[in-house]
Protein backbone atom coordinates (compact mmCIF):
# COMPACT_ATOMS: atom_id res chain seq x y z
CA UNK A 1 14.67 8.93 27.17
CA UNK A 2 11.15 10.82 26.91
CA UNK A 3 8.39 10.53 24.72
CA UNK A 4 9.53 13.12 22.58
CA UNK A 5 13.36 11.94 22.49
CA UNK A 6 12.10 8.76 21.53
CA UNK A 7 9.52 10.04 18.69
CA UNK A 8 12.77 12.24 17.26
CA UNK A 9 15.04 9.41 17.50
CA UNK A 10 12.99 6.66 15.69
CA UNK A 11 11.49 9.71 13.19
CA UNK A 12 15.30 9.59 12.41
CA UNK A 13 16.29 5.73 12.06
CA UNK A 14 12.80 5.05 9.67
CA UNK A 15 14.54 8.09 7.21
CA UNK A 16 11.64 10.81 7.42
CA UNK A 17 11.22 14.04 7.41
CA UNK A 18 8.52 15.30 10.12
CA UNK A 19 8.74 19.10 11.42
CA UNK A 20 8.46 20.04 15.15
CA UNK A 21 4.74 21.28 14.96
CA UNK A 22 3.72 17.34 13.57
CA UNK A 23 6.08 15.87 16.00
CA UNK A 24 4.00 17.89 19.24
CA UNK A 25 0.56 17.04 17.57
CA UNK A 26 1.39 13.56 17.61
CA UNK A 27 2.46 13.76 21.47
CA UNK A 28 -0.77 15.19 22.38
CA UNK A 29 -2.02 12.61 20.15
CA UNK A 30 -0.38 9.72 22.36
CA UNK A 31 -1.57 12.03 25.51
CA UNK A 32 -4.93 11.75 24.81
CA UNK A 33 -4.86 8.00 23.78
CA UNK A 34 -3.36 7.50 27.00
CA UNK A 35 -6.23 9.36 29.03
CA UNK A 36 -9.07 7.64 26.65
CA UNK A 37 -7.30 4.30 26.98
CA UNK A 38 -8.34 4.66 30.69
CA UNK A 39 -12.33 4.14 30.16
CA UNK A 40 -12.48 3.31 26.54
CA UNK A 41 -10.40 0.43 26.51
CA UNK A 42 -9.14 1.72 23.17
CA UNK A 43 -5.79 -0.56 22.85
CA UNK A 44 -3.85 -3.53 24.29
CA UNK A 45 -0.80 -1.61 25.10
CA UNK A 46 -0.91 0.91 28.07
CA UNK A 47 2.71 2.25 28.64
CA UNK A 48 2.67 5.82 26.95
CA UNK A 49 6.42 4.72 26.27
CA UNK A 50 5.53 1.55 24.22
CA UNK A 51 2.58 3.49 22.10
CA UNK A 52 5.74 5.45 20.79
CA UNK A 53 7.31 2.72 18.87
CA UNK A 54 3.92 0.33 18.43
CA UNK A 55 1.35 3.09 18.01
CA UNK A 56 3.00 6.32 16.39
CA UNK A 57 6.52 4.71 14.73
CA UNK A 58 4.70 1.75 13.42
CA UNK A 59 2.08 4.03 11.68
CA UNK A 60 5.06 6.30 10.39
CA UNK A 61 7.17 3.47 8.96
CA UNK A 62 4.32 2.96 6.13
CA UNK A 63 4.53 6.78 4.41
CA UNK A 64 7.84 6.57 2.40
CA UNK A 65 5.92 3.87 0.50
CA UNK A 66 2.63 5.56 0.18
CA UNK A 67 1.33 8.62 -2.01
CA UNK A 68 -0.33 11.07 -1.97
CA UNK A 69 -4.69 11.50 -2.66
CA UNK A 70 -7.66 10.40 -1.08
CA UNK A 71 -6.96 7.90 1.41
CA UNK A 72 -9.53 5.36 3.55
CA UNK A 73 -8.09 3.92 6.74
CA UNK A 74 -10.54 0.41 7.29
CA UNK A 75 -11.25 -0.46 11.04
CA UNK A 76 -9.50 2.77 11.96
CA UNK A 77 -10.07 1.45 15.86
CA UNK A 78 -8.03 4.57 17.65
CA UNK A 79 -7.04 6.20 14.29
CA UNK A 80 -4.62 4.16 13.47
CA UNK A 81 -2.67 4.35 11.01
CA UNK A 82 -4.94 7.23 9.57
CA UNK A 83 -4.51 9.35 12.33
CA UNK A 84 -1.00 9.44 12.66
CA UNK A 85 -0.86 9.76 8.66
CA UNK A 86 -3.04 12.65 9.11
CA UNK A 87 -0.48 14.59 10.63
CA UNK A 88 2.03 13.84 8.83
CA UNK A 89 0.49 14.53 5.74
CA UNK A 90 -1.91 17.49 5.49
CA UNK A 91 -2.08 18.06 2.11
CA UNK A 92 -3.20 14.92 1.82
CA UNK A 93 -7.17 13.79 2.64
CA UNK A 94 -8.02 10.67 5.31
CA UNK A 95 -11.46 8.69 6.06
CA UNK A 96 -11.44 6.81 8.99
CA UNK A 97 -14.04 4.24 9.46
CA UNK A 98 -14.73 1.81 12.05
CA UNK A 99 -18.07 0.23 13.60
CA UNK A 100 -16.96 0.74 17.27
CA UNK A 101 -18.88 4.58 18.06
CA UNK A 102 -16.60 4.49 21.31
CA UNK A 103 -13.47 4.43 19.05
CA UNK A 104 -15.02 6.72 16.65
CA UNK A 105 -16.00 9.26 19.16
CA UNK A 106 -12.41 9.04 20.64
CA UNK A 107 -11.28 10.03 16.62
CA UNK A 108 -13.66 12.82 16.34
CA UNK A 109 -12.38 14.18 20.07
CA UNK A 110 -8.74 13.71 18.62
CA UNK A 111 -9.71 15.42 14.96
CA UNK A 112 -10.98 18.46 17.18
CA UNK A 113 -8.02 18.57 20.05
CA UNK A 114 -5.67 18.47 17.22
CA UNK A 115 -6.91 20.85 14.89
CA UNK A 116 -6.68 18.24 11.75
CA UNK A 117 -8.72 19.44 8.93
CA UNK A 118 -7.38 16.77 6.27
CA UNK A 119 -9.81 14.20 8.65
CA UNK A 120 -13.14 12.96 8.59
CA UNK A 121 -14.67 9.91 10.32
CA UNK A 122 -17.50 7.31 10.17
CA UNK A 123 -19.09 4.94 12.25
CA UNK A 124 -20.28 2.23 10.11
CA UNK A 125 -19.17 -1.13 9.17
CA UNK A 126 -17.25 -1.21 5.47
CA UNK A 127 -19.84 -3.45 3.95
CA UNK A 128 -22.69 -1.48 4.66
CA UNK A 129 -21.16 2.09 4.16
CA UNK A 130 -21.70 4.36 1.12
CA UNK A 131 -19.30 7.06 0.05
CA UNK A 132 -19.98 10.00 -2.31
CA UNK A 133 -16.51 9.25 -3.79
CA UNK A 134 -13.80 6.56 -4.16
CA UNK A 135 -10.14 6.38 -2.97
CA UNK A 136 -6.83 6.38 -4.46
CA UNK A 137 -5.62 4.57 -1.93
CA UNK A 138 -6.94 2.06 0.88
CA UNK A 139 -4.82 0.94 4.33
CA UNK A 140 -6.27 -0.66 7.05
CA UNK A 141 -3.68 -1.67 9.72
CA UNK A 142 -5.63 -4.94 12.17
CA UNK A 143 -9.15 -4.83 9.76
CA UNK A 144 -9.13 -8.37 8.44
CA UNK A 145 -7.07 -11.38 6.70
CA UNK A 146 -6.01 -9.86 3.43
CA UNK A 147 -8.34 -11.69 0.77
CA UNK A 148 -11.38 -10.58 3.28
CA UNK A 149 -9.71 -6.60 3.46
CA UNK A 150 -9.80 -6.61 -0.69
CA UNK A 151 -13.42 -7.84 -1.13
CA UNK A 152 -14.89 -5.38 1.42
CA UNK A 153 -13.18 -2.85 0.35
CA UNK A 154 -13.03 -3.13 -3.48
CA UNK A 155 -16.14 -0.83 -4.58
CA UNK A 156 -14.76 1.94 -2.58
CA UNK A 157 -11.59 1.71 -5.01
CA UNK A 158 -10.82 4.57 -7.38
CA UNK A 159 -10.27 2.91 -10.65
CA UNK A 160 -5.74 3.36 -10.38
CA UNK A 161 -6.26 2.92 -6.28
CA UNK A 162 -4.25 0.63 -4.65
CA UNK A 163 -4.62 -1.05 -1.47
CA UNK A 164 -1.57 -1.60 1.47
CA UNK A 165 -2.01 -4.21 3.98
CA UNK A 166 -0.11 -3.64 6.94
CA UNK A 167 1.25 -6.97 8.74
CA UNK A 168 3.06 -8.96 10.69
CA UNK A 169 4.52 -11.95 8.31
CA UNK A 170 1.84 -12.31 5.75
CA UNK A 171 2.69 -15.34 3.32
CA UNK A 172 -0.05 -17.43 4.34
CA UNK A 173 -2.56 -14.55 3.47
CA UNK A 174 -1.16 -14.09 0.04
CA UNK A 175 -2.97 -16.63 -1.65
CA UNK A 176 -6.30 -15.80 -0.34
CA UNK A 177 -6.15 -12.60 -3.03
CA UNK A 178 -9.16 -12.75 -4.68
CA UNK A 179 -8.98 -12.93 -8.44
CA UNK A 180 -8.26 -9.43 -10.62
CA UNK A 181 -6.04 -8.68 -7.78
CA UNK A 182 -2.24 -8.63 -7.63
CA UNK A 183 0.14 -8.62 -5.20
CA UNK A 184 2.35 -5.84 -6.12
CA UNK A 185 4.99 -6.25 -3.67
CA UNK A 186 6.15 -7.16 -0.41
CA UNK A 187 7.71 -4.90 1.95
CA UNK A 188 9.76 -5.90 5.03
CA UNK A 189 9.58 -2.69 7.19
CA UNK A 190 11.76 -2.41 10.21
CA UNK A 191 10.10 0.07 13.15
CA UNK A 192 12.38 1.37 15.99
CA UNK A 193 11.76 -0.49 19.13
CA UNK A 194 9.67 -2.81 17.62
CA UNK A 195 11.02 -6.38 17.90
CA UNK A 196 8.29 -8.18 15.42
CA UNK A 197 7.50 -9.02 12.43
CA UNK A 198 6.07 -6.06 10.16
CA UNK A 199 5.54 -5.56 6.62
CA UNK A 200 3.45 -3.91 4.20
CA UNK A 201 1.74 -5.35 1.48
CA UNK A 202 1.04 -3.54 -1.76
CA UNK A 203 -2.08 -5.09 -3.62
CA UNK A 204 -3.24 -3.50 -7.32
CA UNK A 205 -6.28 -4.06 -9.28
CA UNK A 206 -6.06 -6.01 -12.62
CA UNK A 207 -6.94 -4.96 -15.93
CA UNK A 208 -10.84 -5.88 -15.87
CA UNK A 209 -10.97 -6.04 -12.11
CA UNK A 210 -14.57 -4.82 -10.74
């Protein structure tokens, strides 16, 4: 099956709609990955057939149960999910930020190649980073343990924001939520050719919450 058999066929089992002009940016999105990965060292997995399912499907599996606004992808590292949300989405807005320039510049190179205009992205770490404005919503993807991914992140919240936490098997994390947050829900997420553990976890802010 090729890359783009195998992008159409999982685009398919997760239940979403993605036209064939998204569906080519995210190939040459998973092209230059591929060439980048060479010298950057920008992720584990080096088989351009594997970064279908653990790169691009994996990021896709998270939108029917996001919405739509300002969103801040945390320790972007190769844009993802942001990236991949980017293009599937552009009428919606995306910061990516992570503290690693070399996966940064890669973002910026990608932003350009791929003619995304719904992107911007920082090189800074969370903590230390100061936005003009806040965000509705806040994903990060391999950022942090959960109660550490709410505390960095929960100035940059807009006040009805919510955050999503995307996992493996998360249980043990969920009592680290710091107080005034709540776990919303849970969400077992199953990602075509992926044969682990992956979830989502939907975290509000409680009445009070600062």
């Amino acid at each position: 099956m090729s890359l783009a058999e195998e992008l159409q066929h999982g685009i398919a089992q997760l239940g979403i709609t993605l036209g064939a002009d998204a569906q080519n940016k995210l190939l040459d999105y998973l092209a230059l990955l591929h060439k980048w990965n060479k010298v950057y060292n920008l992720t584990a997995i080096r088989d351009p057939q594997q970064m279908v399912s653990y790169h691009l499907l994996d990021s896709l599996a998270t939108m029917p149960h996001l919405w739509a606004g300002r969103w801040l992808d945390v320790g972007c590292g190769a844009g993802l999910p942001g990236l991949v949300l980017a293009v599937a989405q552009p009428d919606w807005q995306f910061t990516l930020l992570d503290s690693n320039s070399k996966k940064t510049s890669f973002v910026q190179q990608a932003i350009i190649e791929l003619g995304l205009r719904n992107v911007s992205v920082y090189c800074a770490r969370v903590e230390e980073w100061q936005p003009a404005e806040h965000f509705d919503g806040i994903i990060s993807r391999a950022f942090s343990e959960l109660g550490e991914f709410l505390r960095s992140t929960r100035r940059l919240m807009a006040p009805h924001g919510r955050w999503v936490a995307m996992k493996g098997a998360p249980q043990q994390e969920l009592s680290g939520v710091p107080e005034g947050c709540r776990v919303e829900r849970v969400i077992p997420l199953q990602v075509p050719g992926l044969h682990a553990a992956r979830s989502l976890v939907i975290v509000s802010s409680q009445s009070g919450f600062q």
